[in-house]
N, C-alpha and C. Protein backbone atom coordinates (compact mmCIF):
# COMPACT_ATOMS: atom_id res chain seq x y z
N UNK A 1 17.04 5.64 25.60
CA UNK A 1 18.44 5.48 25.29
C UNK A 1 19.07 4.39 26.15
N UNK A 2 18.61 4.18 27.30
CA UNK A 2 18.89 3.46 28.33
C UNK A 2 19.17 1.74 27.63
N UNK A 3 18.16 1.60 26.63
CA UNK A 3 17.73 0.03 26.23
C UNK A 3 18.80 -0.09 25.34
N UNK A 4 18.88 0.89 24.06
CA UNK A 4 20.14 0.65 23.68
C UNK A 4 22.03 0.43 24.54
N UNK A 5 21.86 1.07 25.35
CA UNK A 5 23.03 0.93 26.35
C UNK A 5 23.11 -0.43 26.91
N UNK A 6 22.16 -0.98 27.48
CA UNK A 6 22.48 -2.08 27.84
C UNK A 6 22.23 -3.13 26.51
N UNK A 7 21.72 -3.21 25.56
CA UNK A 7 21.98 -4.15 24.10
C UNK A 7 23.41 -3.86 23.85
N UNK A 8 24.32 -2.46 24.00
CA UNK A 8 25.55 -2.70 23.50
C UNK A 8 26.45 -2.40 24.32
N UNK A 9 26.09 -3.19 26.18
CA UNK A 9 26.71 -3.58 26.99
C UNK A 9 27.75 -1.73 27.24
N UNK A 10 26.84 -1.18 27.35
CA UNK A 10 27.48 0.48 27.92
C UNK A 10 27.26 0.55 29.00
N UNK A 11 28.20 0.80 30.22
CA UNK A 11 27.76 0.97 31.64
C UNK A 11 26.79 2.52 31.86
N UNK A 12 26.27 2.69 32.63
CA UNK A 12 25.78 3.92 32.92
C UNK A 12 26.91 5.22 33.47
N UNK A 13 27.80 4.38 33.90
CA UNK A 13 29.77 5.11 34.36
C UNK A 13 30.05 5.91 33.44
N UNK A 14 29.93 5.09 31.83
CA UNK A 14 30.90 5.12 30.90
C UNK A 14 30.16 6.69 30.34
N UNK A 15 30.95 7.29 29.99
CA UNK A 15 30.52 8.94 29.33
C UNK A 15 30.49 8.81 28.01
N UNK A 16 29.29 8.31 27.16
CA UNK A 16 29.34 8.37 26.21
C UNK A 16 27.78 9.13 25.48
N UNK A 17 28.03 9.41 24.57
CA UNK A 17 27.05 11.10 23.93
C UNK A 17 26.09 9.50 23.36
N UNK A 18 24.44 10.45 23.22
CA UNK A 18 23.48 9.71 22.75
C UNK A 18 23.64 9.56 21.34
N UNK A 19 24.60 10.31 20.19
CA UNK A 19 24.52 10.27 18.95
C UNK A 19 25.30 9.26 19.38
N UNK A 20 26.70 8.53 19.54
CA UNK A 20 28.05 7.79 19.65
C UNK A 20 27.05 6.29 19.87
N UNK A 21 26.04 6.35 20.64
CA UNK A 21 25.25 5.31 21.39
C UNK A 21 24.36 4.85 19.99
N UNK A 22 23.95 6.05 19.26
CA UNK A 22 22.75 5.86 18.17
C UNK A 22 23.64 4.93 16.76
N UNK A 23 25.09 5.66 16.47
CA UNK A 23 25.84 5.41 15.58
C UNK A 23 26.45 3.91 16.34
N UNK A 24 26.62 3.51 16.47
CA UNK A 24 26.90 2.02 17.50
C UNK A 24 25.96 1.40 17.02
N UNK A 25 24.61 1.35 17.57
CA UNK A 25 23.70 0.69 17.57
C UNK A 25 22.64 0.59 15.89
N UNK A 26 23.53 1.62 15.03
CA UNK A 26 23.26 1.86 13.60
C UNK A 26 21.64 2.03 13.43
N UNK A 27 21.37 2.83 14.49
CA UNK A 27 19.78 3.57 14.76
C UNK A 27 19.50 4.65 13.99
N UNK A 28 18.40 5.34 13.15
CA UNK A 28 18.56 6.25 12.64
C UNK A 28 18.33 7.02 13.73
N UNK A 29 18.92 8.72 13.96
CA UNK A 29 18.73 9.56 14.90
C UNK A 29 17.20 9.91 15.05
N UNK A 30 17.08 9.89 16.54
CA UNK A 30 15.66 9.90 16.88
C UNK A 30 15.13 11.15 16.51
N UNK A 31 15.71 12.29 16.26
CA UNK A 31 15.58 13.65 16.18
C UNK A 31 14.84 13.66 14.07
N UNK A 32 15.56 12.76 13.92
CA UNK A 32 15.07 12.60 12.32
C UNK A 32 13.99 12.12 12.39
N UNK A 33 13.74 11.49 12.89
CA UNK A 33 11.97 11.17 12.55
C UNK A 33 10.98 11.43 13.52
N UNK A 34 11.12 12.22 14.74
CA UNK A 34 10.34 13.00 15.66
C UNK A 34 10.33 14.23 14.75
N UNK A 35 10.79 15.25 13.72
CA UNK A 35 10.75 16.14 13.53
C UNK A 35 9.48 16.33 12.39
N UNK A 36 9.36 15.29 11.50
CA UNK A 36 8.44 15.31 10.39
C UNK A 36 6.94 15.12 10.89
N UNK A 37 7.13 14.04 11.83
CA UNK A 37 6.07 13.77 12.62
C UNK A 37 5.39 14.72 13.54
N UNK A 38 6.08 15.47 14.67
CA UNK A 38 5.45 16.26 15.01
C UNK A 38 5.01 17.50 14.12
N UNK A 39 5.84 17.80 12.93
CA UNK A 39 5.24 18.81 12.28
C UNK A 39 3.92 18.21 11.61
N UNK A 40 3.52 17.00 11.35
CA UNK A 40 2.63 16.67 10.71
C UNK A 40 1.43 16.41 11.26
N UNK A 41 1.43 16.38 12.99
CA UNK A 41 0.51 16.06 13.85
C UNK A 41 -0.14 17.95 14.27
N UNK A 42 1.49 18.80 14.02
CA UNK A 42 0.78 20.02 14.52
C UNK A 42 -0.14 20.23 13.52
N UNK A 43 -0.06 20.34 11.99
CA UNK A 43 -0.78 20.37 10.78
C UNK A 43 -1.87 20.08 10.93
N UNK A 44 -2.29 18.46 11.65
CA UNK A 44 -3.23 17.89 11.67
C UNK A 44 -4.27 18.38 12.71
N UNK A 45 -3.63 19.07 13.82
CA UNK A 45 -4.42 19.12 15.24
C UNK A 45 -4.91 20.83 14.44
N UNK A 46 -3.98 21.99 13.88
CA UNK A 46 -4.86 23.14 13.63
C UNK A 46 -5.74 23.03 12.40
N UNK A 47 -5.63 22.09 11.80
CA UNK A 47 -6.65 22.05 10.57
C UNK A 47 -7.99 21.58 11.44
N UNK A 48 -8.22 20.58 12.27
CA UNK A 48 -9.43 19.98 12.28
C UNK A 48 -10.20 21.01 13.65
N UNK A 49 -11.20 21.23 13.37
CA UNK A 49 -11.86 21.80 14.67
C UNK A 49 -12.60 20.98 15.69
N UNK A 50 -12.54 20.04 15.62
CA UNK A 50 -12.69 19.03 17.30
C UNK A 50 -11.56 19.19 17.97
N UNK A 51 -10.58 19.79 17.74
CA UNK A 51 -9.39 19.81 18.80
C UNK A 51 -8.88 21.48 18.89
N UNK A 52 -10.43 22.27 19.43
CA UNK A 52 -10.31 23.61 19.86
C UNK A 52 -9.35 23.92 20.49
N UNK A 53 -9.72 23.04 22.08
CA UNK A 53 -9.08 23.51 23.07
C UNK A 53 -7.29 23.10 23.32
N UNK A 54 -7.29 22.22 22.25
CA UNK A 54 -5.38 22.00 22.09
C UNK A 54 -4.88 23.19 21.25
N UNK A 55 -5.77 23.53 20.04
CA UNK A 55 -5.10 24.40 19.34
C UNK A 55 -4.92 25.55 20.39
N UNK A 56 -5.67 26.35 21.30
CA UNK A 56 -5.98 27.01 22.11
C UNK A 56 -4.41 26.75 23.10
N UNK A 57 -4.21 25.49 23.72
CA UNK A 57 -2.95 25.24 24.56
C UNK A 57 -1.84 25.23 24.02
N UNK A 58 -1.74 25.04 22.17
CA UNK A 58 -0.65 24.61 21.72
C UNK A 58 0.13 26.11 21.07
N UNK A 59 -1.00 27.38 20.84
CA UNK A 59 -0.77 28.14 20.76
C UNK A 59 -0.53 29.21 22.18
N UNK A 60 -0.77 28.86 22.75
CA UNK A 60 -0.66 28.72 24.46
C UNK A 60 -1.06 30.64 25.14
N UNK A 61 -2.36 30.44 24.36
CA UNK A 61 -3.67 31.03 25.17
C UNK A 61 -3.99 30.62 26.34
N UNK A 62 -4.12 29.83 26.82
CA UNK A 62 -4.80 29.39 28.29
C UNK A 62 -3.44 29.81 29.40
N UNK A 63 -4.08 30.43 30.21
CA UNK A 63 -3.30 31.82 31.39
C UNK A 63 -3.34 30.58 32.64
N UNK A 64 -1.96 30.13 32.91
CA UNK A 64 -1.95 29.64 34.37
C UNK A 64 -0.81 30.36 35.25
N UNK A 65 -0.86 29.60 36.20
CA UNK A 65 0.50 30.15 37.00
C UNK A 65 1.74 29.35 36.54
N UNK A 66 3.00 30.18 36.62
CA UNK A 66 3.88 29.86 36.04
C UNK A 66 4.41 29.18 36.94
N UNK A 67 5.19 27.64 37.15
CA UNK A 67 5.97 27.04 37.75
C UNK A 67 7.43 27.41 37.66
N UNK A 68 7.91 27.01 39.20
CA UNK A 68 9.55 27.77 39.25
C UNK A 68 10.59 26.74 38.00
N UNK A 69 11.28 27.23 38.06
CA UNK A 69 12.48 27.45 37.42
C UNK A 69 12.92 27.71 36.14
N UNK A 70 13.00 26.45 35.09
CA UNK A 70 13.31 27.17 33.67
C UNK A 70 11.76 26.73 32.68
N UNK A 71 11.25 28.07 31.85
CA UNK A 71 9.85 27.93 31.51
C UNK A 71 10.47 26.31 30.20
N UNK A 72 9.27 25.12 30.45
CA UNK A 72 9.00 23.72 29.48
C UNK A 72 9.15 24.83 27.98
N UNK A 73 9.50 24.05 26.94
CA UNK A 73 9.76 24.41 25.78
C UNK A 73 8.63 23.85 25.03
N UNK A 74 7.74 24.65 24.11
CA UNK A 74 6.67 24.55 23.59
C UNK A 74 6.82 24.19 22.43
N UNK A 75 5.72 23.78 22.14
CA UNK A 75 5.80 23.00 20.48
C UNK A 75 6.12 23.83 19.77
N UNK A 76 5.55 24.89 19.85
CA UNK A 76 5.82 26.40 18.51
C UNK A 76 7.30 26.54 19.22
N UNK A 77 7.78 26.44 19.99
CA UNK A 77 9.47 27.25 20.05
C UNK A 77 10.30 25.77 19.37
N UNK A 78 10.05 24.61 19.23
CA UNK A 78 10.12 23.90 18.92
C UNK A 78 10.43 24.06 17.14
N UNK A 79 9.29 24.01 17.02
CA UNK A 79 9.07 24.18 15.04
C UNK A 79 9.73 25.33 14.93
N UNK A 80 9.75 26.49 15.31
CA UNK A 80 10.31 27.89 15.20
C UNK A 80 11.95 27.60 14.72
N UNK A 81 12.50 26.81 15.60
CA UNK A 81 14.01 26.29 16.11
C UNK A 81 13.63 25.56 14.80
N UNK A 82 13.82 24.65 14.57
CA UNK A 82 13.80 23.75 13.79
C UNK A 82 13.89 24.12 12.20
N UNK A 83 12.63 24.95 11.84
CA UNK A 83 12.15 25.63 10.74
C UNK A 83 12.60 26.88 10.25
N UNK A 84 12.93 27.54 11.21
CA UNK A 84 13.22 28.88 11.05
C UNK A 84 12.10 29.71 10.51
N UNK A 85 11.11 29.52 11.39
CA UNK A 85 9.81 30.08 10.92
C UNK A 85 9.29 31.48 11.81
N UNK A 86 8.54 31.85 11.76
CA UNK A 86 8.03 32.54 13.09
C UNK A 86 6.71 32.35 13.56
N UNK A 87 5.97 32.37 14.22
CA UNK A 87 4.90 32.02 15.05
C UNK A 87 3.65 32.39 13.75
N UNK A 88 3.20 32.94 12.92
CA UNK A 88 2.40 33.17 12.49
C UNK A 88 2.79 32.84 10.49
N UNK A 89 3.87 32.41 10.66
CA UNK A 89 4.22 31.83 9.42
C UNK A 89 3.75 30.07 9.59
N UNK A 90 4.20 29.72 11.10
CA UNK A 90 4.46 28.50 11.32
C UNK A 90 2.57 27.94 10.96
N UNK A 91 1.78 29.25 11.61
CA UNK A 91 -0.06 29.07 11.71
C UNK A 91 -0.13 29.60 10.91
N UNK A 92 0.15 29.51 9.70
CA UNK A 92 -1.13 30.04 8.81
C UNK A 92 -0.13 28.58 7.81
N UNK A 93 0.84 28.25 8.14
CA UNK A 93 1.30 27.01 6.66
C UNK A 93 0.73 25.67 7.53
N UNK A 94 0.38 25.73 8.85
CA UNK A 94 -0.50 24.90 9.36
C UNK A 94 -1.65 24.42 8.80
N UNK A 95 -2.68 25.86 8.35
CA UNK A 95 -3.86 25.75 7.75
C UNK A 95 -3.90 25.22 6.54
N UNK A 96 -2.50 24.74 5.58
CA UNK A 96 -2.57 24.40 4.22
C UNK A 96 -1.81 22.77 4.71
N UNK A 97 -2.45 21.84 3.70
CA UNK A 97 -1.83 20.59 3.96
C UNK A 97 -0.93 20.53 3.05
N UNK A 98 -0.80 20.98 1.85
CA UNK A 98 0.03 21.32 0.66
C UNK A 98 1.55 21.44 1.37
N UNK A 99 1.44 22.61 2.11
CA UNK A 99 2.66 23.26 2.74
C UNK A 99 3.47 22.53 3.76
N UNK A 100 2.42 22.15 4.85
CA UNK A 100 2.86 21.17 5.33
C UNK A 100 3.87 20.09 4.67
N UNK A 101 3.32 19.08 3.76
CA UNK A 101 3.64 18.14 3.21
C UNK A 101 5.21 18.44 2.17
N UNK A 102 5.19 20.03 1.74
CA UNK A 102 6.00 20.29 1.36
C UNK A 102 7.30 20.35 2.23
N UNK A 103 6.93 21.07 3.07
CA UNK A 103 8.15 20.89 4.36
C UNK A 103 8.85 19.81 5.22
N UNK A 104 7.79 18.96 5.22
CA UNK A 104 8.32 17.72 5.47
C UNK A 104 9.14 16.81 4.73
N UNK A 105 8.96 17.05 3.17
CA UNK A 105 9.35 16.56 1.89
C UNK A 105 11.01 17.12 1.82
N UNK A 106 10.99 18.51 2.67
CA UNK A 106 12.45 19.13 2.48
C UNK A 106 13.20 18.45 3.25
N UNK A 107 12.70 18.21 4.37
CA UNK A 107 13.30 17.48 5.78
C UNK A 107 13.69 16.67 5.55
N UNK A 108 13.14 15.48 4.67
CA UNK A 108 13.25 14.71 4.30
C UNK A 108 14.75 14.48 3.16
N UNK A 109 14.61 15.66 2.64
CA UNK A 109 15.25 15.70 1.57
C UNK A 109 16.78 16.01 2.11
N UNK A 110 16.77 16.88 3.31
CA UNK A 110 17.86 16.99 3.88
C UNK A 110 18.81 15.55 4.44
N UNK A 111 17.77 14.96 5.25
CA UNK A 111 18.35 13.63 6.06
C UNK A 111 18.97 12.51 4.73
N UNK A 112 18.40 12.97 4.01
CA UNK A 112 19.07 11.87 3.19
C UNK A 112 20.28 12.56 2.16
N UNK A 113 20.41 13.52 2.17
CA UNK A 113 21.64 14.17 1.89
C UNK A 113 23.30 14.54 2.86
């Protein structure tokens, strides 16, 4: 966000919101096209089985110690938020590329409405 601020001469002082910065700079919102994408990469990473041990982290099986303060926000609380899905709706429309592609197609269908 920083690069756009200085292209449209915004001090770092000045209090202005990252949408006000995006609409200025006539950027589409970054949130619009990080959202299709990561749903399409999660699709991609639980369909294929060379990427055990991510599906394994991304579903977040692997037991560590928890670091202080507020728990990182996970890809599934992520899509959950987003989708309004729940954790085992979100993995099993993972396993279909159909579904996937359909959902993204809605997303899609939204931003441009």
């Amino acid at each position: 966000m920083w690069c756009f601020c200085r292209i449209l001469n915004i001090s770092w002082v000045d209090k202005v919101t990252n949408k006000e910065i995006l609409r200025k700079g006539k950027e589409p919102e970054v949130m619009k096209i990080i959202k299709p994408r990561k749903l399409q990469y999660f699709g991609h990473l639980l369909r294929s089985e060379k990427y055990q041990v991510l599906q394994l982290i991304i579903q977040g099986k692997i037991c560590r110690k928890r670091s202080r303060g507020r728990p990182r926000t996970s890809w599934l609380q992520n899509l959950r938020e987003w989708f309004q899905y729940n954790t085992e709706e979100l993995l099993s429309a993972a396993k279909d590329k159909e579904h996937i592609a359909m959902m993204i197609s809605n997303l899609r269908k939204k931003r441009n409405t």
